[in-house]
N, C-alpha and C. Protein backbone atom coordinates (compact mmCIF):
# COMPACT_ATOMS: atom_id res chain seq x y z
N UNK A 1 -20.74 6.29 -15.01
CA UNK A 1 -20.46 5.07 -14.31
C UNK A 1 -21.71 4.55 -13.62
N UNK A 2 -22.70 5.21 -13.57
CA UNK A 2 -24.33 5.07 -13.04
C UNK A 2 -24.40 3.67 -13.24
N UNK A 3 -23.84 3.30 -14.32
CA UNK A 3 -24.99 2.03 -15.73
C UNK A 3 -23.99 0.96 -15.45
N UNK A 4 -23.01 1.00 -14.77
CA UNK A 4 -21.96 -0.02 -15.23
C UNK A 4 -22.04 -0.79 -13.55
N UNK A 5 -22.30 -2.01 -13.92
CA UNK A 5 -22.19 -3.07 -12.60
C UNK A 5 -21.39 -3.59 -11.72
N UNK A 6 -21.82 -4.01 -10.73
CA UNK A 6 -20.78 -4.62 -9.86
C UNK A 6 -20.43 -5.46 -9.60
N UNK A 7 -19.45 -6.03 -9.59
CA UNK A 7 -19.15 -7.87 -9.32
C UNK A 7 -19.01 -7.89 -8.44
N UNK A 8 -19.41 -8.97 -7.74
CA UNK A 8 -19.25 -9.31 -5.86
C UNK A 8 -18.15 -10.36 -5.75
N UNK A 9 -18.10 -11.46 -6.48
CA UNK A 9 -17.56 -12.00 -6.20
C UNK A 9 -16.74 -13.10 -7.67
N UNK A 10 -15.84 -13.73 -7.44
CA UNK A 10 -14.75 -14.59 -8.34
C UNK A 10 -15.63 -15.41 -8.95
N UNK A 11 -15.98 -16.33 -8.59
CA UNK A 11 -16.79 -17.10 -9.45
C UNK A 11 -18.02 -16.25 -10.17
N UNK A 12 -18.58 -15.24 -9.92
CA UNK A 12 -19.57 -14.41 -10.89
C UNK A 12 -18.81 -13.48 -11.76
N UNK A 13 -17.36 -13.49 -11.69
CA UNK A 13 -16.65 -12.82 -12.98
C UNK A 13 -16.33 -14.12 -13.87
N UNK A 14 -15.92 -14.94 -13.35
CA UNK A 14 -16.02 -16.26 -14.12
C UNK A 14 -16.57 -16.54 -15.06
N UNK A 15 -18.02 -16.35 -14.74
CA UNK A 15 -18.83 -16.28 -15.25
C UNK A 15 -19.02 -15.78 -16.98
N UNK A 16 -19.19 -14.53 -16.21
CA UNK A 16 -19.43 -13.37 -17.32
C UNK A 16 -17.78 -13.41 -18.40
N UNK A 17 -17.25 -13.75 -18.15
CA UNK A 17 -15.73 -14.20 -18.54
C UNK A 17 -16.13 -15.31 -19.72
N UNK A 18 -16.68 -16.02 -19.18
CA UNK A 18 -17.19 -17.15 -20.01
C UNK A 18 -18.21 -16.82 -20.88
N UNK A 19 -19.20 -16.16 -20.29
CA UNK A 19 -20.05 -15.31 -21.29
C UNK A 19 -19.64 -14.44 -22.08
N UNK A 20 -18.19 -14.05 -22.13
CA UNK A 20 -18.14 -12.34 -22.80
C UNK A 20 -16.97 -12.45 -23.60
N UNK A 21 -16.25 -13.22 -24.33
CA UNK A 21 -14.77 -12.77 -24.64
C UNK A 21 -14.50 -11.66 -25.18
N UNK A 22 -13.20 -11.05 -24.72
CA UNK A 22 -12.65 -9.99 -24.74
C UNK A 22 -12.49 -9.04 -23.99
N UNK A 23 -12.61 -9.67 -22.49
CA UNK A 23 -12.86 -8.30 -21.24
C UNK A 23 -11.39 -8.33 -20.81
N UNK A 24 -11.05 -7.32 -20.08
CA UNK A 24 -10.16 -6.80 -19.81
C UNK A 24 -9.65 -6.14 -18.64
N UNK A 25 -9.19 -6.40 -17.50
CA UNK A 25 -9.23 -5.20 -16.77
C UNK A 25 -8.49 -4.26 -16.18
N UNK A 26 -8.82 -2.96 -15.69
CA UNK A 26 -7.97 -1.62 -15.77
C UNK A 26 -7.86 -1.39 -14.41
N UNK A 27 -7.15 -0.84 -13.69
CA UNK A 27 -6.87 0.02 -12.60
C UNK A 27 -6.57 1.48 -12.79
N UNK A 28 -7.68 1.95 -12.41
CA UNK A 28 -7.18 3.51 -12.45
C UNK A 28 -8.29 4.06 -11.70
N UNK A 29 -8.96 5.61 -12.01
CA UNK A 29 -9.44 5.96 -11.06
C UNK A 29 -11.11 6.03 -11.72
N UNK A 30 -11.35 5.23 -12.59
CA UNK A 30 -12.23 4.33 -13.34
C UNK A 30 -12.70 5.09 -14.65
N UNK A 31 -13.50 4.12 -15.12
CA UNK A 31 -14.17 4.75 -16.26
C UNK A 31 -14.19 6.33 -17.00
N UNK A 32 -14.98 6.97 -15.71
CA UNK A 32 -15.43 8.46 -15.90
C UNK A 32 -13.68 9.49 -16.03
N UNK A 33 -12.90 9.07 -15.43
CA UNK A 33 -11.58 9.44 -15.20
C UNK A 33 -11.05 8.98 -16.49
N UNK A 34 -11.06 8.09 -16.79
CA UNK A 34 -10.16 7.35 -18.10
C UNK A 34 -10.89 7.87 -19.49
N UNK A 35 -12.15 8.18 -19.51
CA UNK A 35 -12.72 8.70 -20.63
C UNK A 35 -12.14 10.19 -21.03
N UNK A 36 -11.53 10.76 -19.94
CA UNK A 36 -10.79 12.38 -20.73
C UNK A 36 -9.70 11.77 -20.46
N UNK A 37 -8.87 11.23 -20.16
CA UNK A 37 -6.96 10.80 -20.61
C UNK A 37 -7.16 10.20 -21.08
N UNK A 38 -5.37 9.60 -21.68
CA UNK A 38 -4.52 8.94 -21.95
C UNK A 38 -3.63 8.11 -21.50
N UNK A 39 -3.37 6.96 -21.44
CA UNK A 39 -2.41 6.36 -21.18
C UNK A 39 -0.89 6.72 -21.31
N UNK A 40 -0.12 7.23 -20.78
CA UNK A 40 1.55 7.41 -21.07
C UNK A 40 2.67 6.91 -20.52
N UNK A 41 3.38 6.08 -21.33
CA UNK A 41 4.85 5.06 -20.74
C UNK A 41 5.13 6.46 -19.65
N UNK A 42 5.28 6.08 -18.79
CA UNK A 42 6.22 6.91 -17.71
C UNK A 42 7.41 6.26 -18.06
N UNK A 43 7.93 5.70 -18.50
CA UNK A 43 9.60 6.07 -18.87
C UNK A 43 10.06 7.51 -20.05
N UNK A 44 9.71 7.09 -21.04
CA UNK A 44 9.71 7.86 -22.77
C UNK A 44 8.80 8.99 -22.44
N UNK A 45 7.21 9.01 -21.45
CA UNK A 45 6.82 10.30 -21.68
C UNK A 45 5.92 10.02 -22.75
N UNK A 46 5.95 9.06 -23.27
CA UNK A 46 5.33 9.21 -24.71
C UNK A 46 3.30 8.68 -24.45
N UNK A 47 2.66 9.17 -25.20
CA UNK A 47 1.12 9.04 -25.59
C UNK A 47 1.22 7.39 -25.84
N UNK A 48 0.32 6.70 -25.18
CA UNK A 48 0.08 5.55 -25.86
C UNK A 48 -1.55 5.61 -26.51
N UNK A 49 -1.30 5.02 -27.72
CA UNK A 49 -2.79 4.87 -28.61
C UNK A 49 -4.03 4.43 -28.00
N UNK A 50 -4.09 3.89 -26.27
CA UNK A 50 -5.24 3.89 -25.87
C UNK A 50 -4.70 3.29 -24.61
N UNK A 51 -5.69 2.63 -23.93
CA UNK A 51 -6.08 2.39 -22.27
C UNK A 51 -4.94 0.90 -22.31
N UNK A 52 -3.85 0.79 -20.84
CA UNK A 52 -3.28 -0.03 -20.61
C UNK A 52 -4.30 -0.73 -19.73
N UNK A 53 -4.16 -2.60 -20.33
CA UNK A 53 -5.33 -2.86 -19.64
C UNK A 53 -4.78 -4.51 -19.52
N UNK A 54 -5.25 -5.50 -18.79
CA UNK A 54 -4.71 -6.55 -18.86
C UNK A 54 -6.03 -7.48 -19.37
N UNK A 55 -5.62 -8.45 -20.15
CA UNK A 55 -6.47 -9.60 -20.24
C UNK A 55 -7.30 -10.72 -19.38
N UNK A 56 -8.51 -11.26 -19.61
CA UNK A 56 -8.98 -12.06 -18.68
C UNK A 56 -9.20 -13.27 -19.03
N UNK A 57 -9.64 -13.12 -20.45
CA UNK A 57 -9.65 -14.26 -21.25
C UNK A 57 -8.06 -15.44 -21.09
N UNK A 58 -8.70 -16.86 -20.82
CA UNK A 58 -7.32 -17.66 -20.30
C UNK A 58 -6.51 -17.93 -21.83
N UNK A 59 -5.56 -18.23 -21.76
CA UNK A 59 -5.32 -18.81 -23.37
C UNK A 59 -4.81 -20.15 -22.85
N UNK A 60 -5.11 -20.54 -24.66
CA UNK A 60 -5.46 -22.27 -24.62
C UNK A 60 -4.80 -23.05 -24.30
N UNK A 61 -3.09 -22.53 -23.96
CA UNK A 61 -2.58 -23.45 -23.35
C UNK A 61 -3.02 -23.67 -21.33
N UNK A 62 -3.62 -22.77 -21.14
CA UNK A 62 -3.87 -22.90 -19.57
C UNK A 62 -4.84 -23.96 -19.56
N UNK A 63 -4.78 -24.63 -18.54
CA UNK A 63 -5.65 -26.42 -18.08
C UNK A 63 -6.05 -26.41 -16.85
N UNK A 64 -6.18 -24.95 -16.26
CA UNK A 64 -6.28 -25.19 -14.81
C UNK A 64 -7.36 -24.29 -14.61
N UNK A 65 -8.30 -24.11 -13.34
CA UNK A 65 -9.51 -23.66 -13.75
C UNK A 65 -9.19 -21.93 -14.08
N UNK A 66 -10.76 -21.87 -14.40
CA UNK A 66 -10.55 -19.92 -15.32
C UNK A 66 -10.30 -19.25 -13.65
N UNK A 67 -10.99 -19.65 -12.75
CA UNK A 67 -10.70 -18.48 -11.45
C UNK A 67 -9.30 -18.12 -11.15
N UNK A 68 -8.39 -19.73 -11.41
CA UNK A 68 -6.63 -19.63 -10.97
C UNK A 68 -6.41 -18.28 -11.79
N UNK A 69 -6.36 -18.47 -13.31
CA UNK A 69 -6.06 -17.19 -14.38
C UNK A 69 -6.98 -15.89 -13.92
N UNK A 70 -7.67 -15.84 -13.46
CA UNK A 70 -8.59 -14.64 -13.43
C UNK A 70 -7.90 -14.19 -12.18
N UNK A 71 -7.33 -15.14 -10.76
CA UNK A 71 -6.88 -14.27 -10.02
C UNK A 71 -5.27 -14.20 -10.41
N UNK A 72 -4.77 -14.67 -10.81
CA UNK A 72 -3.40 -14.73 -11.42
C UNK A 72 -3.32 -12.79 -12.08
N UNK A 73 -3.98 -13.02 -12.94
CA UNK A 73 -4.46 -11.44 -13.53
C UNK A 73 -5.11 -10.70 -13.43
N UNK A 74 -5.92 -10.56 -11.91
CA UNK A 74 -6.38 -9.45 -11.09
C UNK A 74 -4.83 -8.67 -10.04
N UNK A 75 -4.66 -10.01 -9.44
CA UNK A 75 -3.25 -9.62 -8.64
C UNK A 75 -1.88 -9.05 -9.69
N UNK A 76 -1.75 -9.26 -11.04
CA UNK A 76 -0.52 -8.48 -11.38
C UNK A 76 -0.90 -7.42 -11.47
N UNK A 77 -1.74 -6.46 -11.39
CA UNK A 77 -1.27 -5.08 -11.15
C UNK A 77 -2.10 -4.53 -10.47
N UNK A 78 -2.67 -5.15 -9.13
CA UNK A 78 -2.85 -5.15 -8.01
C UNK A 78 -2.34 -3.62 -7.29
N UNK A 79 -0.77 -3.78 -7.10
CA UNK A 79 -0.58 -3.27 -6.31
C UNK A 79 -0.88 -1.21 -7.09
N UNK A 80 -1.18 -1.35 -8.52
CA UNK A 80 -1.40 0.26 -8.59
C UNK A 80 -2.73 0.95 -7.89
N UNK A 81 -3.60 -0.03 -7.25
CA UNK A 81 -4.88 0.25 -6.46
C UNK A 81 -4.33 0.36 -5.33
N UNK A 82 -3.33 -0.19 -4.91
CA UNK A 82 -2.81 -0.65 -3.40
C UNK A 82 -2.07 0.98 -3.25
N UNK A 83 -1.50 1.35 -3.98
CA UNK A 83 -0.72 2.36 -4.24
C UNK A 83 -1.40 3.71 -4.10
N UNK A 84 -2.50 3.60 -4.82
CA UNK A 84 -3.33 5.39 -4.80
C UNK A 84 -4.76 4.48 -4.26
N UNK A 85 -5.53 5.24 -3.57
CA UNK A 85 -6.69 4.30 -3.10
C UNK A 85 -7.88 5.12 -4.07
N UNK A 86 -7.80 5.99 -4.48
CA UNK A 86 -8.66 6.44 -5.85
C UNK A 86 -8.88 5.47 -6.77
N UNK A 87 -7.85 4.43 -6.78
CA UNK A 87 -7.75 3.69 -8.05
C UNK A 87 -8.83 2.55 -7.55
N UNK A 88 -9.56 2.16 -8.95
CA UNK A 88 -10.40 0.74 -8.51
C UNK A 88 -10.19 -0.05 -9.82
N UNK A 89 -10.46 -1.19 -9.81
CA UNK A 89 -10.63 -2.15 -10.68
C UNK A 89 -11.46 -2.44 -11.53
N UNK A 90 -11.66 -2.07 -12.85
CA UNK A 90 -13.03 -2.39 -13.77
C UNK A 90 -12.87 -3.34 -14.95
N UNK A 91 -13.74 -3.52 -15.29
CA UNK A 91 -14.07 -4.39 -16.62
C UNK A 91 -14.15 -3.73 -17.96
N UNK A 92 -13.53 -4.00 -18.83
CA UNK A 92 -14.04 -3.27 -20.33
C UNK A 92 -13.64 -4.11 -21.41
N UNK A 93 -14.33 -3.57 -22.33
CA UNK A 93 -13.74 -4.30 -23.47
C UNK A 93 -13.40 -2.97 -24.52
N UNK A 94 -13.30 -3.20 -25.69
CA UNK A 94 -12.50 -2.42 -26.97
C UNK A 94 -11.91 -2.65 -27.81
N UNK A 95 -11.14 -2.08 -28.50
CA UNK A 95 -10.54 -2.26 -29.93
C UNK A 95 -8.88 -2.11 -29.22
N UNK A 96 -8.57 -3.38 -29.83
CA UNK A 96 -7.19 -3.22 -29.52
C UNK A 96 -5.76 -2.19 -30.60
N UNK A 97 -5.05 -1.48 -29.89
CA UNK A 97 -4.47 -0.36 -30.34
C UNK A 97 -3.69 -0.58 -30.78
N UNK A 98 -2.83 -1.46 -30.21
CA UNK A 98 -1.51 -1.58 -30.03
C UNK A 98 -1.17 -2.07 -28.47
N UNK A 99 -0.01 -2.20 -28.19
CA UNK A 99 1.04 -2.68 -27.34
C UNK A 99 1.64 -1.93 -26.46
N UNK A 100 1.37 -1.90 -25.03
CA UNK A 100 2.06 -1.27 -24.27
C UNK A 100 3.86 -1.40 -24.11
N UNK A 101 4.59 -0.77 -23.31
CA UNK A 101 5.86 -1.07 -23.23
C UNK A 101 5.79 -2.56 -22.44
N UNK A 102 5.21 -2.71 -21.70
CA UNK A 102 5.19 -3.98 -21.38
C UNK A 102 4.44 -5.31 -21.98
N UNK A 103 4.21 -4.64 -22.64
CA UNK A 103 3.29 -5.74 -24.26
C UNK A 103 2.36 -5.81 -23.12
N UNK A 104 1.62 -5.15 -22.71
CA UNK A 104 -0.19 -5.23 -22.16
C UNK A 104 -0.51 -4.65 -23.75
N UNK A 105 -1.75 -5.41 -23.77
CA UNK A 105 -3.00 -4.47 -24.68
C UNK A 105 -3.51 -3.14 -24.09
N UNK A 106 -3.29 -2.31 -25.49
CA UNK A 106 -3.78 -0.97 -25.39
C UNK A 106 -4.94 -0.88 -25.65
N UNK A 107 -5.75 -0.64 -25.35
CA UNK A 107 -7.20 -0.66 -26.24
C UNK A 107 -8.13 0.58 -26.04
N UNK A 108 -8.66 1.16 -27.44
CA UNK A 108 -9.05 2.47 -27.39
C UNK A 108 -10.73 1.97 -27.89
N UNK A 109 -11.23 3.05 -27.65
CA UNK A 109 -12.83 2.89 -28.25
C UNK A 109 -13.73 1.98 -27.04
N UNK A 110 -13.14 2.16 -25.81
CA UNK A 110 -13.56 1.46 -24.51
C UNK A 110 -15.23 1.57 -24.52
N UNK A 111 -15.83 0.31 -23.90
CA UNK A 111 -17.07 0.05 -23.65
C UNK A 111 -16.57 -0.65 -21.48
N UNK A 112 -16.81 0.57 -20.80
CA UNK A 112 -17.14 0.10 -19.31
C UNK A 112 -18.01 -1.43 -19.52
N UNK A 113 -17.63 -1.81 -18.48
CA UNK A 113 -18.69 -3.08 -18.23
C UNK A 113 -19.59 -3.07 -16.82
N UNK A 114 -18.03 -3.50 -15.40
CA UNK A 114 -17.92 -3.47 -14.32
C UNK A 114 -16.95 -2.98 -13.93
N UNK A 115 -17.68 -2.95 -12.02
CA UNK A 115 -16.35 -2.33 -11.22
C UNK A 115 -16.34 -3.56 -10.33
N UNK A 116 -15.01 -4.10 -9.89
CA UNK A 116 -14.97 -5.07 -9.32
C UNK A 116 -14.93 -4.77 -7.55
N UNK A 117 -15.57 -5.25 -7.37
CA UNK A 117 -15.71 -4.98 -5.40
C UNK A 117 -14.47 -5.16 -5.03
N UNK A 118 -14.56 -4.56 -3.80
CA UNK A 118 -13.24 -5.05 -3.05
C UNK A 118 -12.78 -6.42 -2.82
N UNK A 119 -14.23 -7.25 -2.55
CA UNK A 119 -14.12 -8.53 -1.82
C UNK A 119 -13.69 -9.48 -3.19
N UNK A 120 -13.45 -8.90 -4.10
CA UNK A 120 -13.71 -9.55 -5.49
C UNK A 120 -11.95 -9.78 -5.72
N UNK A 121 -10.97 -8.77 -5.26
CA UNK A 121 -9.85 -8.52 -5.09
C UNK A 121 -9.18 -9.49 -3.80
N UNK A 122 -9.90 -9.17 -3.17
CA UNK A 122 -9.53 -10.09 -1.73
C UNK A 122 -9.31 -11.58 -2.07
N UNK A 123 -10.59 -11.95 -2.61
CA UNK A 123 -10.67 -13.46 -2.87
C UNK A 123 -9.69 -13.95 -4.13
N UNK A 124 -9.25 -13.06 -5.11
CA UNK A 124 -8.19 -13.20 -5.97
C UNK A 124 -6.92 -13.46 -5.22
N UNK A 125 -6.62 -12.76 -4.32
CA UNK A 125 -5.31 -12.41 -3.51
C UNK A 125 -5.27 -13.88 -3.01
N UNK A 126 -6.11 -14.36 -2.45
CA UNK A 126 -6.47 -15.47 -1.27
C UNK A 126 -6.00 -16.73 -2.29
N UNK A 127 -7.13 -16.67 -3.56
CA UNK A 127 -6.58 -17.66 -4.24
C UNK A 127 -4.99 -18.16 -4.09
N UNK A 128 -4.85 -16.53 -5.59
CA UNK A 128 -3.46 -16.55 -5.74
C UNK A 128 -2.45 -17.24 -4.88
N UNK A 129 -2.53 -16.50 -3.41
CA UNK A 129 -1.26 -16.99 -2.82
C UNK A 129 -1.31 -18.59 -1.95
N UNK A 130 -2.29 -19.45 -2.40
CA UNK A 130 -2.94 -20.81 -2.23
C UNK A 130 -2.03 -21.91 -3.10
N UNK A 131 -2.83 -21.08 -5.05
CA UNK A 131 -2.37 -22.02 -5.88
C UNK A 131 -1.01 -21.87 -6.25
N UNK A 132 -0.49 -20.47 -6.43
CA UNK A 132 1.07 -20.41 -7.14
C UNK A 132 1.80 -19.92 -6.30
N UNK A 133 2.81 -20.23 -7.27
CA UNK A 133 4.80 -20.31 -6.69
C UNK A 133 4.74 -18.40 -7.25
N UNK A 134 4.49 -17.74 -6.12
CA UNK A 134 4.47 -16.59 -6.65
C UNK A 134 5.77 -15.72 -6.93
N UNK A 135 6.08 -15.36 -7.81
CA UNK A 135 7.89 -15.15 -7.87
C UNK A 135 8.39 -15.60 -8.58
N UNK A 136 8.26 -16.81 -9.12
CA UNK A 136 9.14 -17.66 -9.45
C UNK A 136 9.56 -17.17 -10.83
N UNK A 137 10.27 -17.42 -11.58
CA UNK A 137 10.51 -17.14 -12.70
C UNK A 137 10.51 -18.12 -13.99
N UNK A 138 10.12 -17.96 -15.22
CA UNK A 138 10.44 -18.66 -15.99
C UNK A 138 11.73 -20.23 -16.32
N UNK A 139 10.84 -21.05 -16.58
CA UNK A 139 11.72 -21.92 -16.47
C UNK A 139 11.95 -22.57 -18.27
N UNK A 140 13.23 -22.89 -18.41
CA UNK A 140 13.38 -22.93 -20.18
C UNK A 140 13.21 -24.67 -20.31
């Protein structure tokens, strides 16, 4: 984890977001930790084919800027850092595996990127609860 950088702040993941398609990011207890496990559904018990990880890249139907989506999808799984404080937030990219139980991308053959600062989380949160109806549910 020596080699792998740090983001300070939302608009400099933006950035590199824009520079990089295909990043991704993980909560766990980072890189060096995730390189000897596995991912496993805690329901079934079962092995998943690689790292549960969420997307950063916006898709094309979104019209609103990349930071809204970037903190939109820093904060959904937020709270598993909030939960164990071992856990931090990083960047990676990879080969996608397959499909988590929650249809996240699995992705194995990981390349670390970054670790996202705290303040990098903060300012997601801040967004978030600014621009959206947080809760709300699907509307048909």
């Amino acid at each position: 984890m020596d080699r792998v950088s740090r983001v300070t702040h939302l608009s400099e993941l933006a950035e590199l977001v824009r520079a990089t398609p295909g990043l991704h990011v993980r909560y766990s207890e980072g890189p060096q930790s995730d390189a000897h496990q596995q991912s496993v559904d805690a329901e079934s018990g079962l092995t998943l084919p690689g790292l549960s990880v969420n997307p950063l890249d916006a898709e094309n139907w979104w019209t609103r800027p990349l930071e809204d989506w970037l903190a939109r999808q820093l904060c959904q799984y937020r709270h598993l850092a909030e939960e164990n404080p071992e856990r931090i937030a990083w960047i990676l990219r990879g080969r996608l595996a397959g499909r988590g139980p929650d249809c996240e991308p699995l992705l194995a053959d990981v390349e670390p990127l970054f670790v996202l600062d705290a303040g990098v989380l903060a300012e997601a949160q801040e967004r978030y609860e600014q621009n959206f109806d947080a809760g709300q549910g699907p509307e048909d």
